[in-house]
Protein backbone atom coordinates (compact mmCIF):
# COMPACT_ATOMS: atom_id res chain seq x y z
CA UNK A 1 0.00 0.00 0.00
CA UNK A 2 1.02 3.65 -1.18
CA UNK A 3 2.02 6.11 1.63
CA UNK A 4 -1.39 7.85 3.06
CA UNK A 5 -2.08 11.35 1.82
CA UNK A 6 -4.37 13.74 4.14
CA UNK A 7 -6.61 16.67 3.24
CA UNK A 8 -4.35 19.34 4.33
CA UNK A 9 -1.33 18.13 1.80
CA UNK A 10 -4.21 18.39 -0.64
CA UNK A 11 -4.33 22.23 0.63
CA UNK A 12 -6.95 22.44 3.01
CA UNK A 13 -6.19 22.68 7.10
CA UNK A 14 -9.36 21.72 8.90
CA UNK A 15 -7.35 22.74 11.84
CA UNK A 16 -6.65 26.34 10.69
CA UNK A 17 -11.13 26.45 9.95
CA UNK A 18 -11.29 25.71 14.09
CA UNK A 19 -9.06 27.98 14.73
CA UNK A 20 -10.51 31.28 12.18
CA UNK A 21 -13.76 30.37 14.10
CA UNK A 22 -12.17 30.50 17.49
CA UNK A 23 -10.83 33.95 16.49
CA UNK A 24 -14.43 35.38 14.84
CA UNK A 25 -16.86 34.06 17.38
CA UNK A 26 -16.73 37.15 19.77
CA UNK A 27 -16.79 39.44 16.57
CA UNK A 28 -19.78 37.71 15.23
CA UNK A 29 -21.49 37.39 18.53
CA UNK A 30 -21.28 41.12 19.37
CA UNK A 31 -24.33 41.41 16.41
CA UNK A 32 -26.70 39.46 18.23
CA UNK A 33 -29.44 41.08 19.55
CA UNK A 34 -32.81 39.63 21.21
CA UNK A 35 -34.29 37.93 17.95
CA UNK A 36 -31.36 35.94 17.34
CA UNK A 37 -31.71 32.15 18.69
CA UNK A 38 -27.92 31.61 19.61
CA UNK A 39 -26.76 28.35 18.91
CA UNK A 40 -22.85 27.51 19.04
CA UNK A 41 -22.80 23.99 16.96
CA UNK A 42 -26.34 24.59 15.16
CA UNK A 43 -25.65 24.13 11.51
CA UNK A 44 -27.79 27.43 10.36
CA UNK A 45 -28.51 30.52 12.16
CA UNK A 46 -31.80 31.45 13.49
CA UNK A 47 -33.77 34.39 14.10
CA UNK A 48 -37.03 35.52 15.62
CA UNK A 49 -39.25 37.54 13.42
CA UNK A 50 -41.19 39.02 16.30
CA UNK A 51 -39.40 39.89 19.59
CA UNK A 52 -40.63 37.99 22.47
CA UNK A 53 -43.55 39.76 24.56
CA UNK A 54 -41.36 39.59 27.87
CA UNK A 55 -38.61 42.06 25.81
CA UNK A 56 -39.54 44.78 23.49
CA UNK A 57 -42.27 42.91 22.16
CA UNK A 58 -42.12 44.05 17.74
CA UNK A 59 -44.81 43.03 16.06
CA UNK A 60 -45.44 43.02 12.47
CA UNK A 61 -49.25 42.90 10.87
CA UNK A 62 -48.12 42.26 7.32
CA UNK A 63 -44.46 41.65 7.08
CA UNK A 64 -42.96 40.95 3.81
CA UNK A 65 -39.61 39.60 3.98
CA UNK A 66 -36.95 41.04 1.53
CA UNK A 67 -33.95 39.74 0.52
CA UNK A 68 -30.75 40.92 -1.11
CA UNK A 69 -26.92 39.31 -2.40
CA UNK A 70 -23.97 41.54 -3.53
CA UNK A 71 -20.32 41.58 -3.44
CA UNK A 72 -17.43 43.85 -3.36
CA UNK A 73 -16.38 43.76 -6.40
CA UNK A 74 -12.36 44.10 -7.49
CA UNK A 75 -11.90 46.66 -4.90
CA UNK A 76 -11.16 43.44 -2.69
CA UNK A 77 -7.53 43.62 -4.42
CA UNK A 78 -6.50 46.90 -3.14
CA UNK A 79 -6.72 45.45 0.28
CA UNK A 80 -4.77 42.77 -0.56
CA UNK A 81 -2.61 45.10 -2.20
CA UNK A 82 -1.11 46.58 1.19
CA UNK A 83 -3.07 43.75 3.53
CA UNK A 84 -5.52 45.41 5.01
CA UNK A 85 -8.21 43.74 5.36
CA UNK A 86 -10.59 45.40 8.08
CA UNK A 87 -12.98 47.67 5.63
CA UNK A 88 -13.99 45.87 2.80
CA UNK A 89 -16.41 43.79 5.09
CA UNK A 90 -18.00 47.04 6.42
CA UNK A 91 -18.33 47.54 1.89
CA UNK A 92 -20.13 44.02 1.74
CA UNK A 93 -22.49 44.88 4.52
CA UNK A 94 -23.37 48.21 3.17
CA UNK A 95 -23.89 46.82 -0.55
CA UNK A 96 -26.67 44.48 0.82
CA UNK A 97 -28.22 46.57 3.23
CA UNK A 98 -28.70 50.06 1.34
CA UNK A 99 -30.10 48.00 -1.36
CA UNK A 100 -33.04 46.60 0.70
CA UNK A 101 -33.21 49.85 2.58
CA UNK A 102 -34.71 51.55 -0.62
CA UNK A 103 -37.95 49.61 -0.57
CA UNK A 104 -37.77 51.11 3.37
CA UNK A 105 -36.82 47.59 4.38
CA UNK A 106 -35.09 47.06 7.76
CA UNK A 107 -32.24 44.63 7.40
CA UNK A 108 -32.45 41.66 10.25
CA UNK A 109 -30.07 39.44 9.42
CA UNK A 110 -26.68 38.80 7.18
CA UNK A 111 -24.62 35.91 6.23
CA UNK A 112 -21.35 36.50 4.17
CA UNK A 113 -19.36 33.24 1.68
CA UNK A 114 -15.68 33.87 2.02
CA UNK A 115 -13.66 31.63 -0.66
CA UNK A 116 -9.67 32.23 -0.49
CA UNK A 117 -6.87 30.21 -1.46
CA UNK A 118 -5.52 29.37 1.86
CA UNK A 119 -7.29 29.86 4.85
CA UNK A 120 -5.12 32.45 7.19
CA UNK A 121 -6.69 32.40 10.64
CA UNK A 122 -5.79 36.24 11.01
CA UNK A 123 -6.57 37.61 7.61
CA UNK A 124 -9.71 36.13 7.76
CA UNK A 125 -10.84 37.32 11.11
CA UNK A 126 -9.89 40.98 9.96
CA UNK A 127 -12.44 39.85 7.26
CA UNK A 128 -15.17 38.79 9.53
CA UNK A 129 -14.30 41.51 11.60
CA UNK A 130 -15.29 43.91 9.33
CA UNK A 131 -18.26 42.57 8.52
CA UNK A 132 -19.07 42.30 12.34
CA UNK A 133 -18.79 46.03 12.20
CA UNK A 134 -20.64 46.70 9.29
CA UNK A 135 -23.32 44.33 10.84
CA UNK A 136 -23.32 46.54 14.20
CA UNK A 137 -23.55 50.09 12.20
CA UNK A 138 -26.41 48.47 9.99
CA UNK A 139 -28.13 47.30 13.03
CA UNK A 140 -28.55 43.72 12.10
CA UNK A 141 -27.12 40.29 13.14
CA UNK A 142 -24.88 38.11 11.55
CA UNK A 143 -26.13 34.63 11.80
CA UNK A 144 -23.80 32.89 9.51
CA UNK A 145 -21.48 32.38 7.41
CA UNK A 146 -18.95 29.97 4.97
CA UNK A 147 -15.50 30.05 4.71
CA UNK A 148 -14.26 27.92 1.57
CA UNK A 149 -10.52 26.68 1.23
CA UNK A 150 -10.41 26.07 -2.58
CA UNK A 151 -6.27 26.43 -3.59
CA UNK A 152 -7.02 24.76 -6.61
CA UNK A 153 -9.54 27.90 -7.77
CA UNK A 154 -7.82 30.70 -6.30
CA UNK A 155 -4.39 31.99 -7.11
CA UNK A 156 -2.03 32.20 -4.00
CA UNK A 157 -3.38 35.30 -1.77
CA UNK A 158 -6.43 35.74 -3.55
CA UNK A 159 -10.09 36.15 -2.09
CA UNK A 160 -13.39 36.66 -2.45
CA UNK A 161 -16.44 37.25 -0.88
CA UNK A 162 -20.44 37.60 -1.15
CA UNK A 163 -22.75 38.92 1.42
CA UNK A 164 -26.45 37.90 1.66
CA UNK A 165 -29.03 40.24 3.71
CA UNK A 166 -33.01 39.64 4.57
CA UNK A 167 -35.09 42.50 6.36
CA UNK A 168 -38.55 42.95 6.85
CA UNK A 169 -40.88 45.67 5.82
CA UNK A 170 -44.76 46.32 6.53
CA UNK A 171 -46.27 45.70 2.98
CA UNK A 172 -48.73 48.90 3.23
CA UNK A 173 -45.09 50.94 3.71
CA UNK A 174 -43.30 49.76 0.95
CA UNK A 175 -41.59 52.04 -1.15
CA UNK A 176 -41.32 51.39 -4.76
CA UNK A 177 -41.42 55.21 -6.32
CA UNK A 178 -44.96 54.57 -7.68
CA UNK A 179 -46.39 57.84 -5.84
CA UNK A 180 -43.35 59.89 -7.17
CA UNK A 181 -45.23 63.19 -9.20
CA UNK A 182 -43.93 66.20 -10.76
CA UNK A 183 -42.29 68.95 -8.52
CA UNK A 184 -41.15 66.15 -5.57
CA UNK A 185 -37.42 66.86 -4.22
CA UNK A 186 -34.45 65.27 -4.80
CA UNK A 187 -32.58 65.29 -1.72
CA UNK A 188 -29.12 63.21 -2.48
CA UNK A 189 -27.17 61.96 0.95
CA UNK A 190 -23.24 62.08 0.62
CA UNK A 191 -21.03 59.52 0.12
CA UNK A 192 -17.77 58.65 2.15
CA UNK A 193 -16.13 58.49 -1.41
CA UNK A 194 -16.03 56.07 -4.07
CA UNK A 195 -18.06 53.49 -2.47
CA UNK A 196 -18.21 49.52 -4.21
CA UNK A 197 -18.17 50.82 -7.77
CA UNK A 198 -16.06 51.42 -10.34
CA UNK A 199 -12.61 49.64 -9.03
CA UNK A 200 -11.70 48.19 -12.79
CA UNK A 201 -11.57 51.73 -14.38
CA UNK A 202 -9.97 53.18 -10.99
CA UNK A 203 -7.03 50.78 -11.03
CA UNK A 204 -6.73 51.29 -14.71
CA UNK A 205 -5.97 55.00 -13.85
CA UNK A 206 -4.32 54.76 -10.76
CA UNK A 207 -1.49 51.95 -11.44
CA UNK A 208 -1.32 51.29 -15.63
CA UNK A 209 -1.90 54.92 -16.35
CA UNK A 210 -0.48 56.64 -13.71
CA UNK A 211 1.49 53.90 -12.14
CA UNK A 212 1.02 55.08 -8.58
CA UNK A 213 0.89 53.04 -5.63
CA UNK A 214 -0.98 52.53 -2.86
CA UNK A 215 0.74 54.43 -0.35
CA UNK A 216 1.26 57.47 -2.46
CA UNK A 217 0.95 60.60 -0.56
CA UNK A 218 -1.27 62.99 -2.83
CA UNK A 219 -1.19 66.60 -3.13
CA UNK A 220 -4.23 66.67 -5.19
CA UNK A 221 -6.31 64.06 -2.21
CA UNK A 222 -5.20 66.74 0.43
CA UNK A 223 -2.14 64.78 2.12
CA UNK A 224 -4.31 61.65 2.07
CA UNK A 225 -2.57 58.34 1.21
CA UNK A 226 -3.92 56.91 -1.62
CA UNK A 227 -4.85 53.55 -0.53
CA UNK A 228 -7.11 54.99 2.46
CA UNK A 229 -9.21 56.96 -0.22
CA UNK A 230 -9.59 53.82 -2.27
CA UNK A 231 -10.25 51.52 0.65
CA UNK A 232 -12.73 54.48 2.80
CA UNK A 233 -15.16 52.22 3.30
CA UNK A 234 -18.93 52.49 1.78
CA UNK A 235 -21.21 54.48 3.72
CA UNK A 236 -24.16 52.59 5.70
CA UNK A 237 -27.61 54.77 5.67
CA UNK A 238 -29.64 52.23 7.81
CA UNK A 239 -29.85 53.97 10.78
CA UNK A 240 -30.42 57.57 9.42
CA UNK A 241 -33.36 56.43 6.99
CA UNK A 242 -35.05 54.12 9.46
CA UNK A 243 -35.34 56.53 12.04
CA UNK A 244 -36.66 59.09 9.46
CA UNK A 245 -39.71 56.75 8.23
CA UNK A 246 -40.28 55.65 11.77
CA UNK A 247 -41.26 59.13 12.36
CA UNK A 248 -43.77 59.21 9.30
CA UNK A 249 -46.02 56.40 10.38
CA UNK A 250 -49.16 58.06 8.73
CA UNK A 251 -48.07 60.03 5.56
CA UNK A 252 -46.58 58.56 2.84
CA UNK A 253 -44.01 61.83 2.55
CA UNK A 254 -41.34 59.60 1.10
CA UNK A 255 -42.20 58.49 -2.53
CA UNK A 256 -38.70 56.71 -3.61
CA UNK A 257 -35.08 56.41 -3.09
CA UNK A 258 -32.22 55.11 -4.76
CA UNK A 259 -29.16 53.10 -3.63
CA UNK A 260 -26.72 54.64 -5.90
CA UNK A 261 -24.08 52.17 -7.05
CA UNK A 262 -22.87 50.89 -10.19
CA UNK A 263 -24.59 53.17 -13.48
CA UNK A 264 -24.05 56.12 -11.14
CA UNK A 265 -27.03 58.88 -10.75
CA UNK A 266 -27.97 58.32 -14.21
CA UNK A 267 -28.51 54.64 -14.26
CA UNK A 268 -30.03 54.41 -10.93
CA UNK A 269 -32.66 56.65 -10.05
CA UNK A 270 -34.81 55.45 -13.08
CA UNK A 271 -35.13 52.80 -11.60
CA UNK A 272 -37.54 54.18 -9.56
CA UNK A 273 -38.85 56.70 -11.56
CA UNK A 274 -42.79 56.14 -13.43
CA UNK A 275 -42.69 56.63 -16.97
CA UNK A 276 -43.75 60.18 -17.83
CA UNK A 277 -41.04 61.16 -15.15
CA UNK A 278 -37.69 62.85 -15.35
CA UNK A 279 -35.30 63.44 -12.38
CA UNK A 280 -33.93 67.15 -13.49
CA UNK A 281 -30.50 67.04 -11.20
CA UNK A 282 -28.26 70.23 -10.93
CA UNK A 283 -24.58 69.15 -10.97
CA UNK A 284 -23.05 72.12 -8.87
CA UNK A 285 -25.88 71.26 -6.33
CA UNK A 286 -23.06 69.32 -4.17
CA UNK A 287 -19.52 69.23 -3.45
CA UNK A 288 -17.49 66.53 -5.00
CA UNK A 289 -14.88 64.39 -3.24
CA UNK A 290 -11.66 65.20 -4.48
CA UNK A 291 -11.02 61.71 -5.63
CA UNK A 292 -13.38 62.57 -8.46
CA UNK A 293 -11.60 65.26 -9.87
CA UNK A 294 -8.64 63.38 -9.60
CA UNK A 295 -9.75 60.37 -11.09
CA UNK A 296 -11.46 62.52 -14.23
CA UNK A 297 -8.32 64.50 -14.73
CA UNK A 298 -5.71 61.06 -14.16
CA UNK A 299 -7.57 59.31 -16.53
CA UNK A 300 -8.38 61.08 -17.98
CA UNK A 301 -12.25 60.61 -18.12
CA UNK A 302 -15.29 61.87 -20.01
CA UNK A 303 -17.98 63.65 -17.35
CA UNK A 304 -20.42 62.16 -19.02
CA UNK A 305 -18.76 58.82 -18.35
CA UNK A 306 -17.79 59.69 -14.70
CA UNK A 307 -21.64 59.71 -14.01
CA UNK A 308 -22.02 56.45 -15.67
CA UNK A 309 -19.29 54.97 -13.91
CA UNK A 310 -19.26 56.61 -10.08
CA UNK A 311 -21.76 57.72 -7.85
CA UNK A 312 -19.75 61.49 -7.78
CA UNK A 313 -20.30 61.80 -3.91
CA UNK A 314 -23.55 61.34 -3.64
CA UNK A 315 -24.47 57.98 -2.01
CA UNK A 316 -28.24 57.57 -1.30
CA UNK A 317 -31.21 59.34 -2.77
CA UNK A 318 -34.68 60.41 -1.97
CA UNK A 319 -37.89 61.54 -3.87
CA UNK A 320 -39.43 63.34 -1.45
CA UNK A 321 -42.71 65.96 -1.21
CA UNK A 322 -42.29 68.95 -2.15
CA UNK A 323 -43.98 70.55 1.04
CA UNK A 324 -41.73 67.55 3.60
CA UNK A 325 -38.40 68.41 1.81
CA UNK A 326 -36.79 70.91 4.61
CA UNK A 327 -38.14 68.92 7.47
CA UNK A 328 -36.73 65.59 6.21
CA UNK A 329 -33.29 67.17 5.47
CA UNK A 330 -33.12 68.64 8.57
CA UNK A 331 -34.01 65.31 10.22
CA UNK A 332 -31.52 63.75 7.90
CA UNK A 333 -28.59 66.46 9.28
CA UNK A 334 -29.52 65.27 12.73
CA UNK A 335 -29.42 61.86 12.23
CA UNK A 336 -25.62 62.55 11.12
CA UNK A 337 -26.00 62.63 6.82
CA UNK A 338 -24.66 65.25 4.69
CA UNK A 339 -28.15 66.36 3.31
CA UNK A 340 -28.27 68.40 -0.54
CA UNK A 341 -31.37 69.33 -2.30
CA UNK A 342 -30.26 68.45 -6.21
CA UNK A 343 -33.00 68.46 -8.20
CA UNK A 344 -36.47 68.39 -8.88
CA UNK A 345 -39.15 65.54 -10.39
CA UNK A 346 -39.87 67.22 -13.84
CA UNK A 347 -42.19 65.94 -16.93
CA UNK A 348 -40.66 63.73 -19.00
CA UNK A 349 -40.11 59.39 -19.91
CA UNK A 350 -37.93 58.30 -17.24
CA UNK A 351 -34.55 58.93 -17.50
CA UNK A 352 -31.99 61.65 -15.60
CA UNK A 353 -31.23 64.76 -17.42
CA UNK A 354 -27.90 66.48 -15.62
CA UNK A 355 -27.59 70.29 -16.06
C-alpha cells in the first residue's frame, strides 16, 4: 500500500477552519441582539421575526420579507494590495443593506461566503471583523457564514467574498417610487467616497496609467494616502433612513429612493422613476470628493462617463414631497448625513437629465 495522503497536503487545514472560528466568534457574537436564537454547533442561524412579549415585544401585521446578495467587487484587491483587510467587510455589509433599505426595508439578518486560497486564521478574522462592524452600524445580526478553502480555484493570496441580507418591511409601507409626481425633491445623501463601484476603471488609472501606488501621498487628495481613499469604506444609511420613516407612520411623505451604485445617478434613479417622469439634477448642487476630480483628470475621463461609472459623492437618494423636503433634510442632518437638495421631479419618460 502507497504512503497515506491527508486533506491538508491536498491544501486544506481543517485545523486552521477551528481555529478562524475561534478567532471570529466574539466578533460575530457582538451582532446578536434579542431575535437571534444563539446556537454555538447549530448548523444554520436562526432568528425571531417578532421579539418575544417579555422584551420589546415588535410586532409586524403584514411583514414581507426582503432579501438581497452583492459583493465587493475588485476593490477586494486593493486590500490585498497593502493587507488590510478590516474595511472591505464594512463595503459588503453596506452593498446588501442600502439595497433593501430603498424599498424602506429594515435589514435583520446577514450571512457572508468567504472563498480564499488558503485559509489564514488572522486575515480572515480581519475579514469577519469587518463585517461584524458593518453588521453593528447596519443594526442587524450576523447569523452565519462559509468560509471555503479552494487552492485549486484561487491563485495564491487571492479572495473573495459575497454577502447575503433579509429584512422585513410592513407591505402597506413599501416604497417602490410609484407615488413619485412632478415637482417632488431630490434630496441626495453624501457619500464617504467612491463606495463599491467602479474599481476596474480606478485601477486602470491609478497603477497602468499613472502607475502610482498605494501608499502614495497625494497633493491633489489633500495629504491623504492613496490607498485609504480607495479603501474608505462604503457608507451605511440604515440607521439615518429608518429613524426618518419611523417618524412618518401616517403620511406617505417619502415616494422613492435610490441606492446609488454601479450606473451612477444616471442609471439608478430610473429605476424608480414612473414613466412620464424625469429626475432634473443640478450638478453644482453638491460638493465633490476630491477623488473625483482626480480620477477625471488622471484618466483622464469623459464627465459624461464619470456619471455612468461613479456615484460622484452622492451615495443615497430620496424623492421626497415637495412641502416635507426641509423637514426631512433637517431630520436627515440630525441623524448625522450630509443632506443636498439636487433636483427636482420634472415631466418627461424616465430617465436623468444632468444640467
Amino acid at each position: 500500500m502507497g504512503k497515506y495522503i491527508s486533506y491538508e497536503q491536498s491544501g486544506v487545514s481543517i485545523d486552521a477552519g477551528e481555529d478562524m472560528v475561534r478567532q471570529i466568534y466574539s466578533a460575530v457574537a457582538s451582532t446578536f441582539g434579542p431575535r437571534v436564537i444563539e446556537s454555538r454547533n447549530a448548523f444554520a442561524g436562526m432568528f425571531r421575526l417578532d421579539y418575544d412579549e417579555r422584551l420589546f415585544k415588535k410586532n409586524y401585521k403584514n411583514p414581507v420579507l426582503v432579501a438581497c446578495t452583492d459583493g465587493v467587487g475588485s476593490k477586494i484587491q486593493l486590500a490585498r494590495k497593502i493587507k488590510k483587510f478590516n474595511t472591505v467587510g464594512i463595503d459588503l455589509v453596506a452593498m446588501n443593506v442600502n439595497d433593501m433599505l430603498v424599498q424602506g426595508a429594515e435589514p435583520l439578518f446577514f450571512l457572508d461566503y468567504l472563498a480564499v486560497h488558503k485559509l489564514e486564521p488572522k486575515m480572515v478574522a480581519e475579514l469577519v471583523k469587518g463585517v461584524a462592524a458593518g453588521c453593528r452600524e447596519a443594526n442587524c445580526a450576523l447569523i452565519g457564514g462559509e468560509t471555503a478553502e479552494m487552492p485549486d480555484t484561487y491563485s495564491t493570496g487571492d479572495f473573495d467574498m459575497a454577502g447575503f441580507a433579509v429584512g422585513v418591511v410592513e407591505r402597506r409601507k413599501i416604497i417602490t417610487g410609484e407615488t413619485i409626481i412632478k415637482g417632488d425633491v431630490i434630496l441626495g445623501l453624501a457619500s464617504s467616497g467612491l463606495h463599491s463601484n467602479g474599481y476596474s476603471l480606478v485601477r486602470n488609472i491609478c497603477f497602468k496609467q499613472a502607475k502610482l501606488k498605494m501608499t502614495d501621498v497625494l497633493n491633489e487628495l489633500d495629504g491623504v494616502v492613496l490607498g485609504d481613499v480607495l479603501l474608505e469604506p462604503t457608507r451605511i444609511y440604515v440607521r439615518s433612513i429608518i429613524k426618518l420613516l419611523s417618524q412618518y407612520k401616517v403620511k406617505r411623505i417619502v415616494h422613492g429612493m435610490a441606492h446609488i451604485t454601479g450606473g451612477g445617478l444616471v442609471g439608478n434613479i430610473p429605476r424608480v422613476l414612473p414613466k412620464d417622469c424625469d429626475a432634473t439634477i443640478k450638478k453644482s448642487s453638491w460638493p465633490k470628493h476630491k477623488i473625483f476630480t482626480f480620477l477625471q483628470k488622471a484618466g483622464p475621463v469623459e464627465e459624461e462617463e464619470m456619471f455612468r461609472v461613479f456615484n460622484m459623492g452622492i451615495g443615497f437618494v430620496l424623492i421626497v414631497a415637495e412641502d416635507f423636503a426641509n423637514s426631512i433634510a433637517k431630520k436627515l442632518t440630525k441623524f448625522g448625513e450630509r443632506v443636498y437638495e439636487i433636483g427636482r421631479i420634472t415631466t418627461g419618460t424616465g430617465k436623468v437629465v444632468l444640467k
